[in-house]
C-alpha atoms as a PDB file:
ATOM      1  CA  UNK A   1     -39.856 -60.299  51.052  1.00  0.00           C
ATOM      2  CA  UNK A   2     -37.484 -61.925  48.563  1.00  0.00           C
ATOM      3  CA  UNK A   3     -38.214 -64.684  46.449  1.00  0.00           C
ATOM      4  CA  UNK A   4     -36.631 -68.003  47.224  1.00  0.00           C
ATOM      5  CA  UNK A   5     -33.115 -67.978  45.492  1.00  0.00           C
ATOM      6  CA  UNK A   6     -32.774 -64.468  44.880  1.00  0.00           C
ATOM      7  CA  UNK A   7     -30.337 -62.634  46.653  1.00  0.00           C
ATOM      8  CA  UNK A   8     -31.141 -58.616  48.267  1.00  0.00           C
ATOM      9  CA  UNK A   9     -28.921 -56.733  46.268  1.00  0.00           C
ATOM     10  CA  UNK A  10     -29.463 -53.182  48.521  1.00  0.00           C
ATOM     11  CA  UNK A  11     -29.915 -52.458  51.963  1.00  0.00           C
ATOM     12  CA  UNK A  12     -30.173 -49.100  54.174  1.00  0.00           C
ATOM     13  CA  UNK A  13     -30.494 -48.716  58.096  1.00  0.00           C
ATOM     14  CA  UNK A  14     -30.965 -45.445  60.012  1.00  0.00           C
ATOM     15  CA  UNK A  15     -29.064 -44.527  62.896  1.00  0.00           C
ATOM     16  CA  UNK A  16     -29.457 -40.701  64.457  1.00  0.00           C
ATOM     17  CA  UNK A  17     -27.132 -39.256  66.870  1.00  0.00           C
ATOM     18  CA  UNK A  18     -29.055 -38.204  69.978  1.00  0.00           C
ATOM     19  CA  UNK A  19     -28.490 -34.044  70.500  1.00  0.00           C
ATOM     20  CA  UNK A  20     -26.819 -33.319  67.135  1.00  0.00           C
ATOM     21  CA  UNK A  21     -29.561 -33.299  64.572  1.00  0.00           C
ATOM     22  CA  UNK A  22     -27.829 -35.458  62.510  1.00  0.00           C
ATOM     23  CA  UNK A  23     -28.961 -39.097  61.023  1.00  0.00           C
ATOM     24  CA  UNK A  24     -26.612 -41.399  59.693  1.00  0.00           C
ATOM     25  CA  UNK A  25     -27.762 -43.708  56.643  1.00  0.00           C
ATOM     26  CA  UNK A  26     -25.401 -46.748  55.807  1.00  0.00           C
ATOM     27  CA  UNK A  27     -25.859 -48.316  52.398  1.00  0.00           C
ATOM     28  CA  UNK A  28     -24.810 -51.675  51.403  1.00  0.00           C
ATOM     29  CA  UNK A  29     -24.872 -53.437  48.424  1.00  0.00           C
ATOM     30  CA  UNK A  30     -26.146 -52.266  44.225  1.00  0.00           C
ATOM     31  CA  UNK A  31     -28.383 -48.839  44.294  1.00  0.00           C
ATOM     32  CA  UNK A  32     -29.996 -48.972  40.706  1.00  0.00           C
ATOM     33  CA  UNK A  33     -32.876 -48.468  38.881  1.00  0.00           C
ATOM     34  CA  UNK A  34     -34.160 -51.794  40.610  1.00  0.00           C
ATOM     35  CA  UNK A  35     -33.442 -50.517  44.262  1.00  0.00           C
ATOM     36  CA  UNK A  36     -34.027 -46.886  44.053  1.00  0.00           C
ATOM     37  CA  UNK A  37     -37.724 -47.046  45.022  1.00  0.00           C
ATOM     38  CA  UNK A  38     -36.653 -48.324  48.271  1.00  0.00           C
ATOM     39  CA  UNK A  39     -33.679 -46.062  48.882  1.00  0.00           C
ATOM     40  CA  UNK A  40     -36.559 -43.209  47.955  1.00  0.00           C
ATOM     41  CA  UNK A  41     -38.618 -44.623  50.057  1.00  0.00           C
ATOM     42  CA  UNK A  42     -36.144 -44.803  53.328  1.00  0.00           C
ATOM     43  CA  UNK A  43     -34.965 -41.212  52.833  1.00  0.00           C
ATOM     44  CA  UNK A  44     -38.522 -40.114  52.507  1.00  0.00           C
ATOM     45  CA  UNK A  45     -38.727 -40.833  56.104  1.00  0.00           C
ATOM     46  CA  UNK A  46     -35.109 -39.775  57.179  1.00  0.00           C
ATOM     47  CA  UNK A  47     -35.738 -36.105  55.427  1.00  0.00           C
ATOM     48  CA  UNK A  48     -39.144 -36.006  57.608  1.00  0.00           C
ATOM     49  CA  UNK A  49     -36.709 -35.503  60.907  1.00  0.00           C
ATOM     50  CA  UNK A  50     -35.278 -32.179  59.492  1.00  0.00           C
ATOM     51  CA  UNK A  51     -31.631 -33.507  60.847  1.00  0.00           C
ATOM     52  CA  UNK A  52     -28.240 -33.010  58.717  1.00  0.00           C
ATOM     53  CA  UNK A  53     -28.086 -36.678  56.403  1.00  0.00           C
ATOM     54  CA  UNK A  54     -24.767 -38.096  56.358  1.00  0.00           C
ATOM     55  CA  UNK A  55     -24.686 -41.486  54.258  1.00  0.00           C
ATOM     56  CA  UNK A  56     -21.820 -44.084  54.887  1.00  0.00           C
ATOM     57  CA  UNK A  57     -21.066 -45.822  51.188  1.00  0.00           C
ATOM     58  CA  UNK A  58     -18.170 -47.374  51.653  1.00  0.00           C
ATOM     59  CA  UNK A  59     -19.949 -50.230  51.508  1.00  0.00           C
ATOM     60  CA  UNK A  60     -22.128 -49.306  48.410  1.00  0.00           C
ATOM     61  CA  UNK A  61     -20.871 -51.540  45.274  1.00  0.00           C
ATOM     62  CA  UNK A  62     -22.615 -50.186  42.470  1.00  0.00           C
ATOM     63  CA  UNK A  63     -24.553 -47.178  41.678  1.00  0.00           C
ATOM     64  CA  UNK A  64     -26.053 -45.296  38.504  1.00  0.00           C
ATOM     65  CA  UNK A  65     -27.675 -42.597  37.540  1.00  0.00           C
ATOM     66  CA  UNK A  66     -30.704 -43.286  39.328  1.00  0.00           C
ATOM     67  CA  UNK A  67     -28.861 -44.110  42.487  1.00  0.00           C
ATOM     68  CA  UNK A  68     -27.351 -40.466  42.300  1.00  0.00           C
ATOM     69  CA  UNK A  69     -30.397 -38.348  41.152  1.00  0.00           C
ATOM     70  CA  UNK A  70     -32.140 -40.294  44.771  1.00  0.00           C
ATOM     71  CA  UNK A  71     -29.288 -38.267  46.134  1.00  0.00           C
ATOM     72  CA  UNK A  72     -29.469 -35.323  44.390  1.00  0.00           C
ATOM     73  CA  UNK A  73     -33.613 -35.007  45.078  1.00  0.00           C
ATOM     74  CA  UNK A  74     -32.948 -36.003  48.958  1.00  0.00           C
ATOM     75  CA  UNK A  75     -29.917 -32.934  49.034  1.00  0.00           C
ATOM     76  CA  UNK A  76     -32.589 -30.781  47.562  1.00  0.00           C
ATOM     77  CA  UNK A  77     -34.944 -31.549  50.069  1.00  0.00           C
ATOM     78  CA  UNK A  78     -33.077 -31.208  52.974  1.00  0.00           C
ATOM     79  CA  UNK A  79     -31.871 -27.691  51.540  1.00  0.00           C
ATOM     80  CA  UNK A  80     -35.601 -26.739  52.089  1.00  0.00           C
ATOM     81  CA  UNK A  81     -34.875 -27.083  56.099  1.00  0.00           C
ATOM     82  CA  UNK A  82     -30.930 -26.010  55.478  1.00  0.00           C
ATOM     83  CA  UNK A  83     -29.963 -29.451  55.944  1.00  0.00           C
ATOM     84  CA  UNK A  84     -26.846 -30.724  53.602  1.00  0.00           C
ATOM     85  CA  UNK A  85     -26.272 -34.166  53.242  1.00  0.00           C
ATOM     86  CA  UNK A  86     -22.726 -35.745  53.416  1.00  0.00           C
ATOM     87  CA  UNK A  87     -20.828 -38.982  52.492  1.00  0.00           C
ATOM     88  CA  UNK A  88     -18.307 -40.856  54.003  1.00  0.00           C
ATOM     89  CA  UNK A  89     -16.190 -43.359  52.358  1.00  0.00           C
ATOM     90  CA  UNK A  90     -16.492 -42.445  48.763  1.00  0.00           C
ATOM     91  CA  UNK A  91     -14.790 -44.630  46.271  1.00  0.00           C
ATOM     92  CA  UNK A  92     -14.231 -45.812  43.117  1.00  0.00           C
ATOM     93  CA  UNK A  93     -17.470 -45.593  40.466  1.00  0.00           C
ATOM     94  CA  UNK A  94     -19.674 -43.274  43.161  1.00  0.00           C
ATOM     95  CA  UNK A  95     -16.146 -41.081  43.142  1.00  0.00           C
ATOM     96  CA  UNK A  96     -16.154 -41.620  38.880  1.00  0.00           C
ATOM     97  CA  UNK A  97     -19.484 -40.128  38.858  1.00  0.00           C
ATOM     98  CA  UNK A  98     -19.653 -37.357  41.443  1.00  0.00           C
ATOM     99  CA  UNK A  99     -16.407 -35.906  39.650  1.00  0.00           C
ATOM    100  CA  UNK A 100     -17.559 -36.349  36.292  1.00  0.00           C
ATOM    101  CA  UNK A 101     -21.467 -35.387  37.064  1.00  0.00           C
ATOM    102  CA  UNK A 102     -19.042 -31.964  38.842  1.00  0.00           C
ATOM    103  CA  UNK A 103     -21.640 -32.414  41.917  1.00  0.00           C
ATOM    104  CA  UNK A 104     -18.655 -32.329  44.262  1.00  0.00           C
ATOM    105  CA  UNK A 105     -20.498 -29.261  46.030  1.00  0.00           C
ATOM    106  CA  UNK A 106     -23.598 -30.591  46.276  1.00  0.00           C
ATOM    107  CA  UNK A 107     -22.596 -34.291  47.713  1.00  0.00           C
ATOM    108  CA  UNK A 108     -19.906 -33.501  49.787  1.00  0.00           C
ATOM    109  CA  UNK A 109     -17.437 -36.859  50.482  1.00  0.00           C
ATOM    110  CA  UNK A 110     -15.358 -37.052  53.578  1.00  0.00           C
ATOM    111  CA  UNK A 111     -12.966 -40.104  54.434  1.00  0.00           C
ATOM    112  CA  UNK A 112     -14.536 -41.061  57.463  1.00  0.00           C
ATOM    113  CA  UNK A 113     -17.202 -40.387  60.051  1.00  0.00           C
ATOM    114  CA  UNK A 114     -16.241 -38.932  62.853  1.00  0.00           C
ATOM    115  CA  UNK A 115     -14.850 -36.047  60.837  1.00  0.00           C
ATOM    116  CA  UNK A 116     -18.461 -35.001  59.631  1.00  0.00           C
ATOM    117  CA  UNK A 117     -19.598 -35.377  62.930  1.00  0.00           C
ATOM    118  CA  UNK A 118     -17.130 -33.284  64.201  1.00  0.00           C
ATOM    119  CA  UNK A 119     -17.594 -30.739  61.705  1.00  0.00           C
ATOM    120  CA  UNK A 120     -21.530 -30.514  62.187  1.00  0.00           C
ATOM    121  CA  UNK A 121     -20.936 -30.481  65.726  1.00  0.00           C
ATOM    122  CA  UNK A 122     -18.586 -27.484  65.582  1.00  0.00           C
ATOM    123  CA  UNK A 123     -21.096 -25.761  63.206  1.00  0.00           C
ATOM    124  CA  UNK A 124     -24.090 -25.573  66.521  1.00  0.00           C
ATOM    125  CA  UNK A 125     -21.674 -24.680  68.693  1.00  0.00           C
END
């Protein structure tokens, strides 16, 4: 719970897609040092269902370096169940900082949804 005045700066919600082993996380908002506990904390339960993690930004404002090694530890855990994760609508500073952090192939960014789902769905086929 927040204290009176202060504003929630980060926010994720979990969404899977029934048959296609796939969970969709949406972020919203400044993932930080301050909000990474929770973002940890959120993927620790979407890595428990094994599924392929794709994680809509486009809304995320902000992120640092603690906001992208959350990533980087939640790709390497889904590896152990060959599981990739995948973002859609990367831009500006989380763009800046996959390119210049060269994780490109390890956070792969895709322009909008329904493309990832398409792809992971013509991967099981």
């Amino acid at each position: 719970m927040l204290e009176p005045g202060k504003e929630e700066i980060f926010t994720a919600f979990v969404e899977d897609f029934e048959g296609a082993d796939i969970s969709l996380l949406c972020l919203c908002g400044e993932l930080d040092a301050s909000s990474v506990a929770g973002f940890l904390l959120e993927l620790q339960h979407v890595i428990e269902r094994k599924n392929d993690l794709v994680m809509d930004v486009h809304l995320l404002e902000y992120v640092d370096s603690a906001g992208i090694a959350a990533m980087l530890s939640a790709r390497n855990a889904l590896a152990d169940f060959g599981k990739r994760i995948y973002l859609v609508g990367c831009h500006g500073l989380l763009s800046k900082i996959i390119h210049i952090t060269q994780t490109e192939g390890e956070l792969l960014c895709f322009e909008d949804l329904e493309s990832v789902v398409d792809l992971l769905k013509s991967q099981k086929a």
